[in-house]
Protein backbone atom coordinates (compact mmCIF):
# COMPACT_ATOMS: atom_id res chain seq x y z
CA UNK A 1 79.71 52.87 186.12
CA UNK A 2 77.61 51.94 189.28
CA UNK A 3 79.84 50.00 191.11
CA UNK A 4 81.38 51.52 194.84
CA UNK A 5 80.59 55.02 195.35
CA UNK A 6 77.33 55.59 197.57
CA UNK A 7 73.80 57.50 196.46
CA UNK A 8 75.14 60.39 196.07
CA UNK A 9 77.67 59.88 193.50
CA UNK A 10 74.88 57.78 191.96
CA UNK A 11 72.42 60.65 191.91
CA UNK A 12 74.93 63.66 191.28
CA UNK A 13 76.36 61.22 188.23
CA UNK A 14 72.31 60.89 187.05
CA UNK A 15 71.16 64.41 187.44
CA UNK A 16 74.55 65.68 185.69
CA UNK A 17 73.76 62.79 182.35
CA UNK A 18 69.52 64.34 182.82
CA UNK A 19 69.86 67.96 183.59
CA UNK A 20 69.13 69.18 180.06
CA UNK A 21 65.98 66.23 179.52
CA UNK A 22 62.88 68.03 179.15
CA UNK A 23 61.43 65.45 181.34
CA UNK A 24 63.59 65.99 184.58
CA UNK A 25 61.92 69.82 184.47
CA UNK A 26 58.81 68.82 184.11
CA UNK A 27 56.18 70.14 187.11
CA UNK A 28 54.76 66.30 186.84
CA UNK A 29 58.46 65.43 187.66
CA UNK A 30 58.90 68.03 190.54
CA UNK A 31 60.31 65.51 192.89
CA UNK A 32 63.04 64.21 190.66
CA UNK A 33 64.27 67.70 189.55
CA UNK A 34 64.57 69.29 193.33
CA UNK A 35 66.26 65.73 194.32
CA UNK A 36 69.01 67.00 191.79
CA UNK A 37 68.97 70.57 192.87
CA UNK A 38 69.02 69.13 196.66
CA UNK A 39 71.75 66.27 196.21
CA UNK A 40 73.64 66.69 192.92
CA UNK A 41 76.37 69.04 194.06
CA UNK A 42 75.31 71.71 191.34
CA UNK A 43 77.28 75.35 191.46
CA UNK A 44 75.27 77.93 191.74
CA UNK A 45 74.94 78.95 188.40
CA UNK A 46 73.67 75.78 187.02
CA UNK A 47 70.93 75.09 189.52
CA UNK A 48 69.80 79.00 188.57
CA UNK A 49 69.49 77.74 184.96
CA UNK A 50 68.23 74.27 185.85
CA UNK A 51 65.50 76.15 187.67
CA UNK A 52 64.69 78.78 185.05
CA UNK A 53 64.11 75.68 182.40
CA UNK A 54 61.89 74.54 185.20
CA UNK A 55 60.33 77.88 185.28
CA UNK A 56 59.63 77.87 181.24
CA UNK A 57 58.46 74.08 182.03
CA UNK A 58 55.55 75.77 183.86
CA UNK A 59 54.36 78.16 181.37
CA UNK A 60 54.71 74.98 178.79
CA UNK A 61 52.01 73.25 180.01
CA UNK A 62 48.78 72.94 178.43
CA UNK A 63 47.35 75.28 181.75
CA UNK A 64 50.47 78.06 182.11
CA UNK A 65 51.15 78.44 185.68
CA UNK A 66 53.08 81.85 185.45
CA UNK A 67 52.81 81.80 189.50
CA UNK A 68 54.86 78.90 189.98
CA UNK A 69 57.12 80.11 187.12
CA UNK A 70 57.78 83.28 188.45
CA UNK A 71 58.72 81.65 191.52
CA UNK A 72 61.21 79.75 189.84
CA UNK A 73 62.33 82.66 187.75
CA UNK A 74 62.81 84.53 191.34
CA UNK A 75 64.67 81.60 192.89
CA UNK A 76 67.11 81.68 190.07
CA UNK A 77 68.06 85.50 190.42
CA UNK A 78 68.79 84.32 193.99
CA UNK A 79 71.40 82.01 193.10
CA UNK A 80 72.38 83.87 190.06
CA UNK A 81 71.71 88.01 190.08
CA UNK A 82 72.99 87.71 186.30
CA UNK A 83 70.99 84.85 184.91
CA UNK A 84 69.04 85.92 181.78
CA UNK A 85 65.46 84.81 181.97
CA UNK A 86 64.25 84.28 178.23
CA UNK A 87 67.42 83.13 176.91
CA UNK A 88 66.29 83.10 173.49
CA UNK A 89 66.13 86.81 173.34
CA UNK A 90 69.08 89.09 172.80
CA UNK A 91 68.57 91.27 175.47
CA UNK A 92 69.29 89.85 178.71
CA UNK A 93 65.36 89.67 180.21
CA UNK A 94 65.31 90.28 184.33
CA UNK A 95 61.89 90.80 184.98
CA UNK A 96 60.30 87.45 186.34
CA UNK A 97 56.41 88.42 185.53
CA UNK A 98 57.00 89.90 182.16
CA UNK A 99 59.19 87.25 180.75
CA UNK A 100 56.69 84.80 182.45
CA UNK A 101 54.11 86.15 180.76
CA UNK A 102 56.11 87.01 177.18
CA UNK A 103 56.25 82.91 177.02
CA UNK A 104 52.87 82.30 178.18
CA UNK A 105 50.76 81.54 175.32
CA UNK A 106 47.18 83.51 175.05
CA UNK A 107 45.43 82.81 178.51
């Protein structure tokens, strides 16, 4: 599996087997999550939902930070106008702050 190819193929082959780990979202794992969004070769529409898992990572911690989720949530629309927020609802949700703060828990 690792032999020839270069970094990149390494990386893109890595990020595609991690994108769904709970860890590679994880604000503690910043660095390793926008290496995959940077260098993986992602369309569009799956860095949009890579970054609104990163988003709900944020609000997931034991101190929400519905800043920095927002600002994921925002960065997603950019790559994806369509991309439903709170996928968990059956509504498609589009508003960054209120879905940010629909998933916070009580803070």
């Amino acid at each position: 599996m690792w032999r020839g190819g270069n970094w990149k193929d390494w990386l893109k082959e890595a990020c595609d087997q991690l994108q769904f780990h709970p860890d590679l979202v994880a604000p503690k794992n910043n660095k390793a999550g926008e290496a995959c969004l940077k260098h993986a070769s992602w369309k569009d529409k799956a860095k949009a939902e890579f970054m609104v898992r990163q988003g709900r990572a944020f609000i997931s911690q034991k101190e929400p930070n519905i800043k920095s989720a927002v600002k994921k949530f925002k960065k997603a629309q950019k790559l994806n106008p369509d991309i439903d927020l709170n996928p968990d609802t059956e509504e498609i949700d589009k508003d960054p702050k209120i879905v940010a703060q629909q998933l916070a828990p009580e803070w």
